[in-house]
PDB file of N, CA and C in Angstrom:
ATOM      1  N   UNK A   1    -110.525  64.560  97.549  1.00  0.00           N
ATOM      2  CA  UNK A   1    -109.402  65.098  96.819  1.00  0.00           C
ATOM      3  C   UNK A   1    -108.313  64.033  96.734  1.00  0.00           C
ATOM      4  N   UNK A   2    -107.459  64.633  96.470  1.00  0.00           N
ATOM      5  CA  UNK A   2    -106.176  63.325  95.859  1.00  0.00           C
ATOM      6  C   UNK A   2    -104.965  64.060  96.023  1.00  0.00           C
ATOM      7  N   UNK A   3    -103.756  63.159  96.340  1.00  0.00           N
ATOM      8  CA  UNK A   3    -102.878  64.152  96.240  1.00  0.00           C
ATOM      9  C   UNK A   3    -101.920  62.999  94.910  1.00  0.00           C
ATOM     10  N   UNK A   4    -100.961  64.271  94.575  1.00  0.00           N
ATOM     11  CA  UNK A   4    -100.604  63.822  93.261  1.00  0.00           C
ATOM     12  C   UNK A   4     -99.112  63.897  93.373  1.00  0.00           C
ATOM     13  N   UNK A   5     -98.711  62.813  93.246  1.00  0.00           N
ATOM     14  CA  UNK A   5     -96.984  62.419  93.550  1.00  0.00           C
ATOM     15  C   UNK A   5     -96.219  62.700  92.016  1.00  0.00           C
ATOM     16  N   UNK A   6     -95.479  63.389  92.130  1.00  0.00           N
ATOM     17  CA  UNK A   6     -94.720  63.734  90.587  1.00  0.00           C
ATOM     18  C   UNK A   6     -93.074  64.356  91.105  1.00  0.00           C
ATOM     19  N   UNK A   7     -92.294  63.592  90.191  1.00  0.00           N
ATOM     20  CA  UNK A   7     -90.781  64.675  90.697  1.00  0.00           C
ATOM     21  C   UNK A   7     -90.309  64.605  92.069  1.00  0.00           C
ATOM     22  N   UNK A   8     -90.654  63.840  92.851  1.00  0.00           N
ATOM     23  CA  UNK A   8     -89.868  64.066  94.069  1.00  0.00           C
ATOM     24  C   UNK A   8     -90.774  65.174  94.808  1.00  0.00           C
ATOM     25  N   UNK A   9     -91.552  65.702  94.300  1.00  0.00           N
ATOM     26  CA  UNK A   9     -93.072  66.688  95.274  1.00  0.00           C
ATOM     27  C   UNK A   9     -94.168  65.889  94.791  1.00  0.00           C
ATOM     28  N   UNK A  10     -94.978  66.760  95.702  1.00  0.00           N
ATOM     29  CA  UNK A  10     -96.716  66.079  95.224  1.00  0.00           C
ATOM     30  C   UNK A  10     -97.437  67.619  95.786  1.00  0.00           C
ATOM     31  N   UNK A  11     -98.861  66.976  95.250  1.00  0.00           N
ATOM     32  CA  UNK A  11    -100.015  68.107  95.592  1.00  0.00           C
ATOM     33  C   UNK A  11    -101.296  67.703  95.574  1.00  0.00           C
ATOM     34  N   UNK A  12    -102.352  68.717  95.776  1.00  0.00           N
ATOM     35  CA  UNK A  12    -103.521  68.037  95.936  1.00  0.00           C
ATOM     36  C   UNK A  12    -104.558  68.962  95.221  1.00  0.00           C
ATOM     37  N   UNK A  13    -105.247  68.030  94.956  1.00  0.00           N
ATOM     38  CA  UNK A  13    -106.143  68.240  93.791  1.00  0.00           C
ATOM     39  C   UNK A  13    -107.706  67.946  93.658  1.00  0.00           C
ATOM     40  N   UNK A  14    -108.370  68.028  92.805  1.00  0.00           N
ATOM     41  CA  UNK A  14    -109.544  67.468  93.054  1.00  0.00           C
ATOM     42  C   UNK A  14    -109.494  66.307  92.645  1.00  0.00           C
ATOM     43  N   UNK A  15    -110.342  64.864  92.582  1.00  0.00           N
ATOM     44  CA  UNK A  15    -110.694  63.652  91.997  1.00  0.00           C
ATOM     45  C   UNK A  15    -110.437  63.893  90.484  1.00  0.00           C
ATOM     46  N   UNK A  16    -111.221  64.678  90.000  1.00  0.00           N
ATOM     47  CA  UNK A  16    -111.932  64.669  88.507  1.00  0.00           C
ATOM     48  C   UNK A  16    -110.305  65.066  88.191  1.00  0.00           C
ATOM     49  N   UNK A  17    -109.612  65.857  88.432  1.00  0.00           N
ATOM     50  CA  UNK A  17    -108.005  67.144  87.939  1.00  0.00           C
ATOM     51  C   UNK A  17    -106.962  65.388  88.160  1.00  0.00           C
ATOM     52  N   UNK A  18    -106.923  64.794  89.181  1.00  0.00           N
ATOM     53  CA  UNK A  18    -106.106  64.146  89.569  1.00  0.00           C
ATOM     54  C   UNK A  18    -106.444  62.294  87.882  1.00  0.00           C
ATOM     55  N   UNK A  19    -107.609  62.365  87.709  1.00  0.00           N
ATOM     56  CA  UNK A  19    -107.730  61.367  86.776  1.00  0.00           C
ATOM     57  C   UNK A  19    -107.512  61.987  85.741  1.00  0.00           C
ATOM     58  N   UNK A  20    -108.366  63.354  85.402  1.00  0.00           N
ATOM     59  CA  UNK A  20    -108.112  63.718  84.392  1.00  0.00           C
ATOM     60  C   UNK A  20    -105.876  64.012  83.453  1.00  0.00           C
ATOM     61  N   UNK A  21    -105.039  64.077  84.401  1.00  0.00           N
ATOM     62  CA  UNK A  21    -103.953  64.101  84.691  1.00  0.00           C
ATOM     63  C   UNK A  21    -103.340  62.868  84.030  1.00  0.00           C
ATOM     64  N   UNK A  22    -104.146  61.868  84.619  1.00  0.00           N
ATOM     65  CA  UNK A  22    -103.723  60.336  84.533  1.00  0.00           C
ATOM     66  C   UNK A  22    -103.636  60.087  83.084  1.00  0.00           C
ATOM     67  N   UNK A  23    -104.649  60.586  82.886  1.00  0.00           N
ATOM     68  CA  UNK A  23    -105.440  59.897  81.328  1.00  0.00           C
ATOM     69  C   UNK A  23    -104.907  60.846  80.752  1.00  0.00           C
ATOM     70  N   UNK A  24    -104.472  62.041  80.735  1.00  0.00           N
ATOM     71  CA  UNK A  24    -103.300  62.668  79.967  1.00  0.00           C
ATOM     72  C   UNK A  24    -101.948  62.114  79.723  1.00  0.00           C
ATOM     73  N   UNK A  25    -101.349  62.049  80.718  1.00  0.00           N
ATOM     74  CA  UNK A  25    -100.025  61.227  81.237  1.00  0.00           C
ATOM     75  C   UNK A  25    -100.050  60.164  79.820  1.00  0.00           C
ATOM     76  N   UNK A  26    -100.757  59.297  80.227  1.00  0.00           N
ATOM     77  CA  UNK A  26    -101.068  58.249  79.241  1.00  0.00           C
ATOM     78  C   UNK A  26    -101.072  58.541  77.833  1.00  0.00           C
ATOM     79  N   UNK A  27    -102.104  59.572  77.749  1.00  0.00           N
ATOM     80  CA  UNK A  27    -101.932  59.536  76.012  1.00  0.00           C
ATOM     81  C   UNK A  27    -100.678  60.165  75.333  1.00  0.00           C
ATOM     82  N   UNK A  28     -99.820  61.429  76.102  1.00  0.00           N
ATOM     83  CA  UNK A  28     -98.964  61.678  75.698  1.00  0.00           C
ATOM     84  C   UNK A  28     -97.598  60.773  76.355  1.00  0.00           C
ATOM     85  N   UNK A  29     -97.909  60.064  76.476  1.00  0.00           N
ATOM     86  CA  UNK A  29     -96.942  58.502  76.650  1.00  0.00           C
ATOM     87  C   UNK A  29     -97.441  57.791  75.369  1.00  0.00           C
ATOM     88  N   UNK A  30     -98.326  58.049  75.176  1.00  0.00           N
ATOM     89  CA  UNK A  30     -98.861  56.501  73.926  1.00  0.00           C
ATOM     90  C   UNK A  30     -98.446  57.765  72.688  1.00  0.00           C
ATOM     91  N   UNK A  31     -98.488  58.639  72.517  1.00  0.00           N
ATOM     92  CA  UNK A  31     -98.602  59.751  71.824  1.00  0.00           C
ATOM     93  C   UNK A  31     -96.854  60.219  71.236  1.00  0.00           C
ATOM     94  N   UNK A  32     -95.969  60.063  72.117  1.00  0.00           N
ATOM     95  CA  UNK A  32     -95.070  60.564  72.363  1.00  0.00           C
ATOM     96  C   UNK A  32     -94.746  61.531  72.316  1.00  0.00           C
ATOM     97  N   UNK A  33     -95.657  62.613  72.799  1.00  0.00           N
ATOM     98  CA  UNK A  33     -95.480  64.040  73.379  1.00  0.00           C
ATOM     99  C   UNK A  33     -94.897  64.947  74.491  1.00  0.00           C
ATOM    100  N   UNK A  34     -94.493  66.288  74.513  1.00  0.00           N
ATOM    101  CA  UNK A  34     -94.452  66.425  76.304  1.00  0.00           C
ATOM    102  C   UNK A  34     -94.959  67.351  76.182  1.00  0.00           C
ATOM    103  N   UNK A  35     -95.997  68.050  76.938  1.00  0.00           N
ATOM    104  CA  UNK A  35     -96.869  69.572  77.286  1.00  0.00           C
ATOM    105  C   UNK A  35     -96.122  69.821  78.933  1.00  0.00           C
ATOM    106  N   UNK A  36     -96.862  71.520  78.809  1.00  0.00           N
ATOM    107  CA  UNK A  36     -96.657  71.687  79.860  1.00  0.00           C
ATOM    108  C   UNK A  36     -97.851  71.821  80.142  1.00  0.00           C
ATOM    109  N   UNK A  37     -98.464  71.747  81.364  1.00  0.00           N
ATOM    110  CA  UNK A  37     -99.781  71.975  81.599  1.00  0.00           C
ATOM    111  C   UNK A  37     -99.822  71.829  83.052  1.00  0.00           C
ATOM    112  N   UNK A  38    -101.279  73.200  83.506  1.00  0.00           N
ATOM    113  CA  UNK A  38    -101.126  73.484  84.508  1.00  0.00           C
ATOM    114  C   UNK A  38    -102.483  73.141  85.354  1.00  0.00           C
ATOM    115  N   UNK A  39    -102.532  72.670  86.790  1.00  0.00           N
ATOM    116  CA  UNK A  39    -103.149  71.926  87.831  1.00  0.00           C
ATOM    117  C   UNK A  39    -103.845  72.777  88.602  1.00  0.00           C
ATOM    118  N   UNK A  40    -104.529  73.302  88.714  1.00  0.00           N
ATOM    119  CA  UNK A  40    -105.248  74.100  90.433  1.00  0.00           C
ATOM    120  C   UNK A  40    -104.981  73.592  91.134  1.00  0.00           C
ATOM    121  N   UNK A  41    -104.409  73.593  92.442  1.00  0.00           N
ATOM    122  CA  UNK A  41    -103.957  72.906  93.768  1.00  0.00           C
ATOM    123  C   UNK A  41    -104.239  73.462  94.841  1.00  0.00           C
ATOM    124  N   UNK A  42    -104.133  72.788  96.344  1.00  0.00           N
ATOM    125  CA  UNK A  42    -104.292  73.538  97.325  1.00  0.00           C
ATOM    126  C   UNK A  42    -102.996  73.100  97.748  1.00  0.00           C
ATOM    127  N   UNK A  43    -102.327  74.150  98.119  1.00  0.00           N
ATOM    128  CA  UNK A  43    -101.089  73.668  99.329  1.00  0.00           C
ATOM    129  C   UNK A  43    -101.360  73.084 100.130  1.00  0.00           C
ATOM    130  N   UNK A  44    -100.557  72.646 101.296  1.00  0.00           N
ATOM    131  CA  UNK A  44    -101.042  72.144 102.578  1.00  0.00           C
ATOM    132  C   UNK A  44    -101.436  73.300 103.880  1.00  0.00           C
ATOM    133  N   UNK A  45    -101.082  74.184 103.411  1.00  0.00           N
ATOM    134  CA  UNK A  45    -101.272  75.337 104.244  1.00  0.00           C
ATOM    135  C   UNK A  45    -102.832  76.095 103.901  1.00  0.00           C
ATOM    136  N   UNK A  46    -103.702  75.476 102.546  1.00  0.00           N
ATOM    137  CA  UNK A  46    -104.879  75.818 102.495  1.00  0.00           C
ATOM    138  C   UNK A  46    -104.793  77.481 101.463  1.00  0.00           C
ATOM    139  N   UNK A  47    -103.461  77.116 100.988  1.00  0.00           N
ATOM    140  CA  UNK A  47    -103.684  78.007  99.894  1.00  0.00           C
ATOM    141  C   UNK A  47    -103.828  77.783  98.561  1.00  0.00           C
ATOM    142  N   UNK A  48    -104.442  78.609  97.713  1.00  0.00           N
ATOM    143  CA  UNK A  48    -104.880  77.704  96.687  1.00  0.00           C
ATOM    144  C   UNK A  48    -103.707  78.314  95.410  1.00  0.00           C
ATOM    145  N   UNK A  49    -103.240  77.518  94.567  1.00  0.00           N
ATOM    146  CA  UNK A  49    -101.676  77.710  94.118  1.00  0.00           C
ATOM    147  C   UNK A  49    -102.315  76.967  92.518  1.00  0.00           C
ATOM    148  N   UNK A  50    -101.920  77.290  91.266  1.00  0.00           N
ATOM    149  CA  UNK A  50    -101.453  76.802  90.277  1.00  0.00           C
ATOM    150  C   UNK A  50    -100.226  76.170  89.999  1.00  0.00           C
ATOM    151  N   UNK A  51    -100.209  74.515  90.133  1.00  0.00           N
ATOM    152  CA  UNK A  51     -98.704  73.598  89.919  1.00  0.00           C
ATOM    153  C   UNK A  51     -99.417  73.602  88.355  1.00  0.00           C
ATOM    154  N   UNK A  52     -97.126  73.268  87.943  1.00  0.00           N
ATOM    155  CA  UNK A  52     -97.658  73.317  86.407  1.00  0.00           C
ATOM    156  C   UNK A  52     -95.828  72.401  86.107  1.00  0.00           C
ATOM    157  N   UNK A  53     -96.684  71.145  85.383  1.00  0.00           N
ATOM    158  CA  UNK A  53     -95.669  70.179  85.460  1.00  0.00           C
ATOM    159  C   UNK A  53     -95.621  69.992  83.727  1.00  0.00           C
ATOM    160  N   UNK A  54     -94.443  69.484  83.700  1.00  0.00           N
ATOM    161  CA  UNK A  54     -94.178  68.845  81.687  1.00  0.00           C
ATOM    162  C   UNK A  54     -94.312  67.901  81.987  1.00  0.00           C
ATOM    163  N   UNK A  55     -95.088  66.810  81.416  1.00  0.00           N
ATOM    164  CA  UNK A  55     -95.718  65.839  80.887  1.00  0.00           C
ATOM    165  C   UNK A  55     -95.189  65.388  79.810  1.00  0.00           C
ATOM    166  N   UNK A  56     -94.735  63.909  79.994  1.00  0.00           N
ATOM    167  CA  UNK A  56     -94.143  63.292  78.624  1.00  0.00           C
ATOM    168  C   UNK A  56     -94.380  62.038  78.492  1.00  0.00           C
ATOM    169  N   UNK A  57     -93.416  61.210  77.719  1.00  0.00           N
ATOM    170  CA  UNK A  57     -93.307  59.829  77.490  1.00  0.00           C
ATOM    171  C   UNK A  57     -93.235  58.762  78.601  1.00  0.00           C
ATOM    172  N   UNK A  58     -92.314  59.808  79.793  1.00  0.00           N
ATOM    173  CA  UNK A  58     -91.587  58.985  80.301  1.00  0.00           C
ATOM    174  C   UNK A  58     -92.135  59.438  81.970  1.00  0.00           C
ATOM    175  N   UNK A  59     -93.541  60.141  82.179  1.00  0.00           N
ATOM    176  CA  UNK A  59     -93.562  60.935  83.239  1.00  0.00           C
ATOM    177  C   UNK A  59     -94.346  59.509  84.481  1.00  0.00           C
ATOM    178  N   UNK A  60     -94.072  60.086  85.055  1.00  0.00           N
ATOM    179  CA  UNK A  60     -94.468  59.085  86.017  1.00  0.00           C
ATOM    180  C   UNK A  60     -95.276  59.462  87.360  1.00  0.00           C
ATOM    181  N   UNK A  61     -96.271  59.280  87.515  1.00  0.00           N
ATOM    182  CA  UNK A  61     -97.105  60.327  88.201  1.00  0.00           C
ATOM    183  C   UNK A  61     -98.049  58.678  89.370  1.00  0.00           C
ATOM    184  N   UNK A  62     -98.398  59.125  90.484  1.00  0.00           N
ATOM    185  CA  UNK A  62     -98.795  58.415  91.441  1.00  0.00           C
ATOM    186  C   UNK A  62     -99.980  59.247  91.862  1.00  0.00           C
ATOM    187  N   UNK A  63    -101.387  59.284  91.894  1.00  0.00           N
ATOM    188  CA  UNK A  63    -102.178  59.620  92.990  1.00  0.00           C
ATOM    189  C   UNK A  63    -102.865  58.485  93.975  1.00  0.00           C
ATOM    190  N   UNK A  64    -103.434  59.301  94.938  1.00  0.00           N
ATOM    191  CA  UNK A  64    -103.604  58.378  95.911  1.00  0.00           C
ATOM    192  C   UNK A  64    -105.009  59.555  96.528  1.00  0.00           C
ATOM    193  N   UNK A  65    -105.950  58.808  97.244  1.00  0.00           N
ATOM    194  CA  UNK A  65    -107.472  59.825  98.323  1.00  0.00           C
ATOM    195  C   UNK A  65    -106.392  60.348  99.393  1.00  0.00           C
ATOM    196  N   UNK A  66    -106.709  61.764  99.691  1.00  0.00           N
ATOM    197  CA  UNK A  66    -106.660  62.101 100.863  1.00  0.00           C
ATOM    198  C   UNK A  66    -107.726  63.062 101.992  1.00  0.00           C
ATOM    199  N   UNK A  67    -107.908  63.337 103.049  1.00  0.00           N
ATOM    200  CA  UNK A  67    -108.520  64.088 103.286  1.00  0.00           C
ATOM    201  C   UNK A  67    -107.612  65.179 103.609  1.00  0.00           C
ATOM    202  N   UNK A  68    -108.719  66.359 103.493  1.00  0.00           N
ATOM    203  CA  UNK A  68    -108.372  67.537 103.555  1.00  0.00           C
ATOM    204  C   UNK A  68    -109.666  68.671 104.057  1.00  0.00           C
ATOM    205  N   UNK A  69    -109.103  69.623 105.009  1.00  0.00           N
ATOM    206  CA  UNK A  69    -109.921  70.466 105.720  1.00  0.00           C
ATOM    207  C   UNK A  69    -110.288  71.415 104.962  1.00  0.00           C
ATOM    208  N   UNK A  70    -109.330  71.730 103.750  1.00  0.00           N
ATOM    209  CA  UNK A  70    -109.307  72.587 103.158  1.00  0.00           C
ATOM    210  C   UNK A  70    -110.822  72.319 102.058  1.00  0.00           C
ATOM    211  N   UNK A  71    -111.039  73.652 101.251  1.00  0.00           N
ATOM    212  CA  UNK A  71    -111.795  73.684 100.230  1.00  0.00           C
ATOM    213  C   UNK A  71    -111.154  73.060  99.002  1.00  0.00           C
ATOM    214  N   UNK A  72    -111.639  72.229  97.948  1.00  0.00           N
ATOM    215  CA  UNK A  72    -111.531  71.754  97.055  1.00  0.00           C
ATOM    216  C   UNK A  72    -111.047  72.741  95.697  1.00  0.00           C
ATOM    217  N   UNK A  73    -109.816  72.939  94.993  1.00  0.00           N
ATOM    218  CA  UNK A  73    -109.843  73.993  94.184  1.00  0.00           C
ATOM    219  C   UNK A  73    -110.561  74.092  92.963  1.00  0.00           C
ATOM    220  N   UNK A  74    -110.918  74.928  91.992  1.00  0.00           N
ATOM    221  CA  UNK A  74    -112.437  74.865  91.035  1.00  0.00           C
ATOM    222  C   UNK A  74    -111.293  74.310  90.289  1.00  0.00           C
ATOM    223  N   UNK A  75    -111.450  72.957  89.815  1.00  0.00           N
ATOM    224  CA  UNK A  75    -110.610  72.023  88.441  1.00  0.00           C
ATOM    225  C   UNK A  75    -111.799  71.651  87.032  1.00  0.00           C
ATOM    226  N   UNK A  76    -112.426  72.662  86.912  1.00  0.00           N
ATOM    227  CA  UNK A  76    -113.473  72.236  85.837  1.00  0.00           C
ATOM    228  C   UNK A  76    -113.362  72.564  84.555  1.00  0.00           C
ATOM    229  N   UNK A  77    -112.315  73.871  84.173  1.00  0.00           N
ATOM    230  CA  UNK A  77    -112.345  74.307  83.116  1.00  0.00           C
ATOM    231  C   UNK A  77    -110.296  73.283  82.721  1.00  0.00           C
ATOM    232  N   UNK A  78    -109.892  73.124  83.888  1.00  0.00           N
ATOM    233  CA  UNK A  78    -108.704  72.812  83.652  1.00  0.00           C
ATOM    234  C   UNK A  78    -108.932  70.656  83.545  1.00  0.00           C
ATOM    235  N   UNK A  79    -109.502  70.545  84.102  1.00  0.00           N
ATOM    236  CA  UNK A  79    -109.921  69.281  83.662  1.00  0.00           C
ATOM    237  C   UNK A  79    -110.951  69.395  82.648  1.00  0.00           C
ATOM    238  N   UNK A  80    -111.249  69.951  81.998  1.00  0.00           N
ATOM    239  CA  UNK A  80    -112.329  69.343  80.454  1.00  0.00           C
ATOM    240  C   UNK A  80    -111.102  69.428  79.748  1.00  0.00           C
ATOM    241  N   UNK A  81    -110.160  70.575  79.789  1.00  0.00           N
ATOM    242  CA  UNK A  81    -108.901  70.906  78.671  1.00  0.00           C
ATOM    243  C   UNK A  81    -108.113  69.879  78.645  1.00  0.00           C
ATOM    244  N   UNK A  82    -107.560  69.419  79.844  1.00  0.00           N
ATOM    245  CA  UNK A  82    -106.872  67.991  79.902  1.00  0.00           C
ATOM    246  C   UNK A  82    -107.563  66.956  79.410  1.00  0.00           C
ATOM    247  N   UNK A  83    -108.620  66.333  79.624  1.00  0.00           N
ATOM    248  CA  UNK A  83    -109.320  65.429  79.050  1.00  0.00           C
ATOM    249  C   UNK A  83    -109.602  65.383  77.357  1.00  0.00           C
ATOM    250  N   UNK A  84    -110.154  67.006  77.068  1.00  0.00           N
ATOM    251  CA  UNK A  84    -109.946  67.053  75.310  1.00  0.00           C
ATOM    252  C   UNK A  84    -108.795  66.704  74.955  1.00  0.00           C
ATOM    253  N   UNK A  85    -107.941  67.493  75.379  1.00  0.00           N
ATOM    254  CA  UNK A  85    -106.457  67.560  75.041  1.00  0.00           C
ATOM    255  C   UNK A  85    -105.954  65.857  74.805  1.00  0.00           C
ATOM    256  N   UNK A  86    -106.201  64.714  75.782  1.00  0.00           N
ATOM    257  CA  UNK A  86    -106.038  63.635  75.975  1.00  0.00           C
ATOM    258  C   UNK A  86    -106.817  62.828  74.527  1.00  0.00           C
ATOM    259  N   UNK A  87    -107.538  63.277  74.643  1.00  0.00           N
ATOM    260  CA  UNK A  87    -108.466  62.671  73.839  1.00  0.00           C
ATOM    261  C   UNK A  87    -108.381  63.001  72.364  1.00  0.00           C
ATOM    262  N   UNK A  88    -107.838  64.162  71.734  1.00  0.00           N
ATOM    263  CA  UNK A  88    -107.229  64.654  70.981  1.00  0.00           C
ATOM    264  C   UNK A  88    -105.907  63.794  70.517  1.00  0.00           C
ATOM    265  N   UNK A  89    -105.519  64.002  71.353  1.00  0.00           N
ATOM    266  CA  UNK A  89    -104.188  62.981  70.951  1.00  0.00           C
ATOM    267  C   UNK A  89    -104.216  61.372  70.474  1.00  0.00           C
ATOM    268  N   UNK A  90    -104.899  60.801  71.912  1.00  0.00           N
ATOM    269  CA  UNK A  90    -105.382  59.585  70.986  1.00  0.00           C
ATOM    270  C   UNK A  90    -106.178  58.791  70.043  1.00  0.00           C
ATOM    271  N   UNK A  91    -106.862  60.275  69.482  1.00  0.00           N
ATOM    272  CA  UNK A  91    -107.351  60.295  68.036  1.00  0.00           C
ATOM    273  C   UNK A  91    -106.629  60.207  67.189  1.00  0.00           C
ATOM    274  N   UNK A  92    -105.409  60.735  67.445  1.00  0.00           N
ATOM    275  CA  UNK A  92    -104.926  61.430  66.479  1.00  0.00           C
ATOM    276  C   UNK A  92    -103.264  60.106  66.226  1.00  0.00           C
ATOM    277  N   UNK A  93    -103.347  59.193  66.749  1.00  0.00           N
ATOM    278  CA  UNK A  93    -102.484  58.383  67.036  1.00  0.00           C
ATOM    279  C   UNK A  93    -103.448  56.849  66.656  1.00  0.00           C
ATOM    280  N   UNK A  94    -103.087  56.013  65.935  1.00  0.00           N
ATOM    281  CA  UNK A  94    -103.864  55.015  65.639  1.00  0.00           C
ATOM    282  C   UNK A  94    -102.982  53.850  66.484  1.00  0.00           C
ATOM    283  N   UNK A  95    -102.117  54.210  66.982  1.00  0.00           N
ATOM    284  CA  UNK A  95    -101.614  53.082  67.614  1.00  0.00           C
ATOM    285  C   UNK A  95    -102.059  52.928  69.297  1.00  0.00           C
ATOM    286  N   UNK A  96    -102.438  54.081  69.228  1.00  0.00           N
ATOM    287  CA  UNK A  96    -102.798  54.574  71.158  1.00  0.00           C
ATOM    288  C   UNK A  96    -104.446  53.978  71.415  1.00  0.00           C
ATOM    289  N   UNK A  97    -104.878  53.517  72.406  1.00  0.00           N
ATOM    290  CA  UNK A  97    -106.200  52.676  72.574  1.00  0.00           C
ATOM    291  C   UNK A  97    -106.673  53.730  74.153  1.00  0.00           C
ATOM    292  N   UNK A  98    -105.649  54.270  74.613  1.00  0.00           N
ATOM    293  CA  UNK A  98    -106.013  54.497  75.957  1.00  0.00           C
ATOM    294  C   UNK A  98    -106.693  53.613  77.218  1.00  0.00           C
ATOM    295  N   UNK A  99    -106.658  52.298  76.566  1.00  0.00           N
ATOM    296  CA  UNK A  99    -107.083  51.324  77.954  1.00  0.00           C
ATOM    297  C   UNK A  99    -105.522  50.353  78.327  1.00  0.00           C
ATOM    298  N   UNK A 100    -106.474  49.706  79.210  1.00  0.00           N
ATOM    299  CA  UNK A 100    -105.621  49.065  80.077  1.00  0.00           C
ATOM    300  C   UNK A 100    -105.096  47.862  79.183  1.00  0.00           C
ATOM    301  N   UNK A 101    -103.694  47.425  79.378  1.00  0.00           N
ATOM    302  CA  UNK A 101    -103.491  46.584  78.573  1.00  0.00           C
ATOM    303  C   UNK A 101    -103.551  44.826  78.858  1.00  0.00           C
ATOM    304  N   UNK A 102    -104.178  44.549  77.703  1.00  0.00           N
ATOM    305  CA  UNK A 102    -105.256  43.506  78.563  1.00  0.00           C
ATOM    306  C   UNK A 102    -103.875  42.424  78.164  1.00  0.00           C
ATOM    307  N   UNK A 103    -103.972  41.004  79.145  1.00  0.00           N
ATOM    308  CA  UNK A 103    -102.886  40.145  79.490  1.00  0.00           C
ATOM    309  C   UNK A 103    -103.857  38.605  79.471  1.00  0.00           C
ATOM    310  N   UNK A 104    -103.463  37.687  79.633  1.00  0.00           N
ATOM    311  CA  UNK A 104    -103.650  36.562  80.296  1.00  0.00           C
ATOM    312  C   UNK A 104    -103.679  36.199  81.316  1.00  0.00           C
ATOM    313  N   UNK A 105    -104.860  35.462  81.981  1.00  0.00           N
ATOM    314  CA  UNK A 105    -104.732  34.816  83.088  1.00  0.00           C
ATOM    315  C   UNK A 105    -103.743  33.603  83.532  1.00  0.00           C
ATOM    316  N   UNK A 106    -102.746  34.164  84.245  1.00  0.00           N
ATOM    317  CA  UNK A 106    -102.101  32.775  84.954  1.00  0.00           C
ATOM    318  C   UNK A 106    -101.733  31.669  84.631  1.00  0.00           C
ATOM    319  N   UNK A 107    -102.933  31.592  85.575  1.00  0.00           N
ATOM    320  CA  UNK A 107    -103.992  29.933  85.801  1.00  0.00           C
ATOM    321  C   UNK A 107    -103.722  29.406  84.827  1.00  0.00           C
ATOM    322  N   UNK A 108    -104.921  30.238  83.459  1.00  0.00           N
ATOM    323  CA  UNK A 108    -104.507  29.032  82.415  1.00  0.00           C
ATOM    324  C   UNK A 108    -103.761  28.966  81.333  1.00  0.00           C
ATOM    325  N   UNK A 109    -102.685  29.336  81.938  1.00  0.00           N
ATOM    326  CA  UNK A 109    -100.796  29.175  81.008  1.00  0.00           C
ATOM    327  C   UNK A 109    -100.514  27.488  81.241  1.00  0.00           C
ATOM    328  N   UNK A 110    -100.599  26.934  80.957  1.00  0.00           N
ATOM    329  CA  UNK A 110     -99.598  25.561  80.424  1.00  0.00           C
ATOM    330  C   UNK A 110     -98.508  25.588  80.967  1.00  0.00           C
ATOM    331  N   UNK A 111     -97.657  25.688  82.148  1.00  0.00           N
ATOM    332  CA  UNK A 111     -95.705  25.338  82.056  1.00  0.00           C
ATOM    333  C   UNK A 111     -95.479  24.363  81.662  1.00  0.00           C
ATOM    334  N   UNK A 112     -95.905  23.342  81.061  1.00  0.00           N
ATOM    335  CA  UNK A 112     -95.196  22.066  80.678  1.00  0.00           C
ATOM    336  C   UNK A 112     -94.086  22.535  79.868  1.00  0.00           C
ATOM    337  N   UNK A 113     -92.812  21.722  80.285  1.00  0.00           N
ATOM    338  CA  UNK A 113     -91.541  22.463  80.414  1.00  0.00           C
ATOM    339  C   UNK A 113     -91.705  21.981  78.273  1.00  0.00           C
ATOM    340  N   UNK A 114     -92.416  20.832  77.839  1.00  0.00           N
ATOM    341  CA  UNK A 114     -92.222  20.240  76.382  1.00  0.00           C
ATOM    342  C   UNK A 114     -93.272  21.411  75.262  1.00  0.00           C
ATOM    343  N   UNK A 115     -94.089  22.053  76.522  1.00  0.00           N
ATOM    344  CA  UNK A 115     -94.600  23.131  75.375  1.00  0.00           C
ATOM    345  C   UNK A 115     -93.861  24.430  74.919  1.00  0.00           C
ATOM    346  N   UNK A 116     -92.467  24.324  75.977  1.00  0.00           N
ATOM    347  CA  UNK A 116     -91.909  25.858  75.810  1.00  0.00           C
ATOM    348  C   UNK A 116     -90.881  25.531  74.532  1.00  0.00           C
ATOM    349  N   UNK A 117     -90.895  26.774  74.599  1.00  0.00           N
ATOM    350  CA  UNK A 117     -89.611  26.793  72.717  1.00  0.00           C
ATOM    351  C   UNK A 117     -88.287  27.201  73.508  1.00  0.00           C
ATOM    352  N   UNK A 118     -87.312  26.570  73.883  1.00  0.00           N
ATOM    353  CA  UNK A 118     -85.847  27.274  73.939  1.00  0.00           C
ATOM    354  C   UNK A 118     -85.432  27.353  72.710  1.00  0.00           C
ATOM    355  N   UNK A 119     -84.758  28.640  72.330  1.00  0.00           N
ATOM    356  CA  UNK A 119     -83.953  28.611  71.194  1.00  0.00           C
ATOM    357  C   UNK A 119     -82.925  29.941  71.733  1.00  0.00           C
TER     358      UNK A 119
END
């Protein structure tokens, strides 16, 4: 399971709920949307609770593995919806790619101070 840092709280979730989340996050960031949409969770007390967060441009979300004694909550019908939903959007957006945004290596940047442009 995973627990899922949002707002100044967090919670815990399954693997599949906690990515599926991610890759939402993302598209309605690339998307510029906000939903509300809701998580199966287990408290820490081993109760099992529906969190239900707005999601936007600007949301900022952290998971991380944890263990837990508890049972895993059923995230299957609520993660395919997030994932369509995700996936929906960045169809529907030609500017959104949903990957990682790819950069340059380092290494082989040039600093020679005569290749840079000051202006």
């Amino acid at each position: 399971m995973k627990r899922v840092a949002y707002g100044g709280e967090s919670f815990i979730t399954s693997d599949e709920a906690a990515e599926a989340l991610l890759a939402f996050a993302a598209a309605a960031a690339m998307s510029e949307v906000a939903e509300v949409i809701a998580v199966p969770s287990v408290r820490d007390d081993g109760a099992m609770v529906v969190v239900e967060l707005v999601i936007g441009p600007s949301s900022e979300l952290i998971t991380y593995p944890v263990d837990s004694r508890f049972a895993e909550p059923d995230t299957r019908s609520s993660t395919a919806a997030l994932r369509a939903r995700a996936s929906e959007l960045i169809s529907s957006n030609p500017h959104a790619t949903g990957g990682p945004i790819q950069g340059q290596d380092l290494d082989s940047i040039n600093l020679d101070s005569s290749d840079l442009d000051y202006q």
